[in-house]
C-alpha atoms as a PDB file:
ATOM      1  CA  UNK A   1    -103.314 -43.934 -41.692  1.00  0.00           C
ATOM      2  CA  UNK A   2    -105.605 -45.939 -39.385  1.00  0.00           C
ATOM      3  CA  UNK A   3    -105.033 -45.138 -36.049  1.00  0.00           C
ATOM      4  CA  UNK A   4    -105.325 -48.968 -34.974  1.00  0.00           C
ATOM      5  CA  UNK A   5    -102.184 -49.886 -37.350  1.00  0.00           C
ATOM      6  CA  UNK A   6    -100.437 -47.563 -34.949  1.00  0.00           C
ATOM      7  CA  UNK A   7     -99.637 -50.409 -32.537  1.00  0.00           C
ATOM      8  CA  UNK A   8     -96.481 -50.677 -30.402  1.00  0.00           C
ATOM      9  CA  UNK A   9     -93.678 -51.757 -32.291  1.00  0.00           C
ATOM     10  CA  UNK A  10     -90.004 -50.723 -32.460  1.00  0.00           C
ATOM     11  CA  UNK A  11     -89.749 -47.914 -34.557  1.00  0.00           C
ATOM     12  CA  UNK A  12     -92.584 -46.019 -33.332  1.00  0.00           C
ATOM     13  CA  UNK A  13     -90.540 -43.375 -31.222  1.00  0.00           C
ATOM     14  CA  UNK A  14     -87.928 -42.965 -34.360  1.00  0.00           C
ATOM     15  CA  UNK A  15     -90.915 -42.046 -36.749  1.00  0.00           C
ATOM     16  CA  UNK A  16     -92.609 -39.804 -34.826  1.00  0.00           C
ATOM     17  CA  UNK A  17     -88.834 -37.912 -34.467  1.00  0.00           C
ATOM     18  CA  UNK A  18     -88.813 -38.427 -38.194  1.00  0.00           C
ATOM     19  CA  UNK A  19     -92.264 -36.571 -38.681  1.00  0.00           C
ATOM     20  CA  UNK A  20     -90.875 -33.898 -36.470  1.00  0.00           C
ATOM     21  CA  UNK A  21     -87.738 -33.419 -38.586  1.00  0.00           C
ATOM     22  CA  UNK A  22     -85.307 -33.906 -35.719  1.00  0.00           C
ATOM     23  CA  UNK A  23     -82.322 -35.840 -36.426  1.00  0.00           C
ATOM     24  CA  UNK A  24     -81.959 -39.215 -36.552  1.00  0.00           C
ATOM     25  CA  UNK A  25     -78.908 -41.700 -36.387  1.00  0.00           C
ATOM     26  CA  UNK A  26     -79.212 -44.552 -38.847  1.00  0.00           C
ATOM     27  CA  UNK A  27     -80.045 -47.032 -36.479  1.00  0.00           C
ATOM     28  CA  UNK A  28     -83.091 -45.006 -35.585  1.00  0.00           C
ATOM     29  CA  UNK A  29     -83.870 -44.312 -39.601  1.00  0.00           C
ATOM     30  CA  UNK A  30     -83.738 -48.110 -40.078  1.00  0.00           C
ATOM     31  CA  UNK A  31     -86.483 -48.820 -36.910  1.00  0.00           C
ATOM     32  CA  UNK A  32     -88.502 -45.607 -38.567  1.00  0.00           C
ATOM     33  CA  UNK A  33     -88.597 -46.998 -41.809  1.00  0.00           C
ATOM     34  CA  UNK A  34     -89.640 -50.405 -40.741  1.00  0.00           C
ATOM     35  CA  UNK A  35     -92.562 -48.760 -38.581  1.00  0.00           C
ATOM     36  CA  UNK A  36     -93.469 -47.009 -42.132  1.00  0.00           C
ATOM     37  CA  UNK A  37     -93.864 -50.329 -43.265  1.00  0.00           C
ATOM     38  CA  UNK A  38     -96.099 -52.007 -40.740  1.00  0.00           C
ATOM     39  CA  UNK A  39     -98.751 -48.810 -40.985  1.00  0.00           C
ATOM     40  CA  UNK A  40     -98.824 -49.118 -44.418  1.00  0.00           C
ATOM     41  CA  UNK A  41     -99.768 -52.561 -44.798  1.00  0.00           C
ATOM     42  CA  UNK A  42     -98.021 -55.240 -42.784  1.00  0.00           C
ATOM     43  CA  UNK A  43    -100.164 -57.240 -40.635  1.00  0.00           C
ATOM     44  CA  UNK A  44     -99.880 -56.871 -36.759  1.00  0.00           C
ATOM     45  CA  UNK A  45     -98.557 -60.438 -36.397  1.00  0.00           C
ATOM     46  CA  UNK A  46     -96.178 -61.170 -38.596  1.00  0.00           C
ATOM     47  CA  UNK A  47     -92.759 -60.342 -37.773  1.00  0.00           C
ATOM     48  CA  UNK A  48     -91.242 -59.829 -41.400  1.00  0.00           C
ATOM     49  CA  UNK A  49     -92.944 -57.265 -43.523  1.00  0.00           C
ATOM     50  CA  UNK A  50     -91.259 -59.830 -46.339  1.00  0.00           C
ATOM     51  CA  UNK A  51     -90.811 -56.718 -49.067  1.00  0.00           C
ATOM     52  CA  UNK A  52     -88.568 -58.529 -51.448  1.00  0.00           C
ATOM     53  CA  UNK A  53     -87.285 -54.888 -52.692  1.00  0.00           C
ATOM     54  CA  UNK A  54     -86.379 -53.531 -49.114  1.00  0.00           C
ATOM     55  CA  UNK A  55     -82.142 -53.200 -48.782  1.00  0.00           C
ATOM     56  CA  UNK A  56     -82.990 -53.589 -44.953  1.00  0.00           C
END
């Protein structure tokens, strides 16, 4: 991971718990999984990460 894809977004706080392996309520796994997908590709701008195969 690049540390400038690490911006401030929601979801940021949740995945760090995540990394940690404390326990999260679903509302926080859904804003930690979104945050998974902005590092891993989504640009900075955009407010969708538009994957077509996520449930969310």
């Amino acid at each position: 991971m690049e540390d400038e894809k690490l911006i401030a977004r929601r979801g940021r706080q949740e995945y760090l718990k995540f990394l940690k392996q404390e326990p999260l309520t679903y509302k926080s796994a859904v804003l930690a999984q979104c945050y998974i997908c902005y590092i891993e590709g989504a640009d900075a701008d955009k407010l969708d990460c538009l994957n077509g195969h996520c449930p969310l």
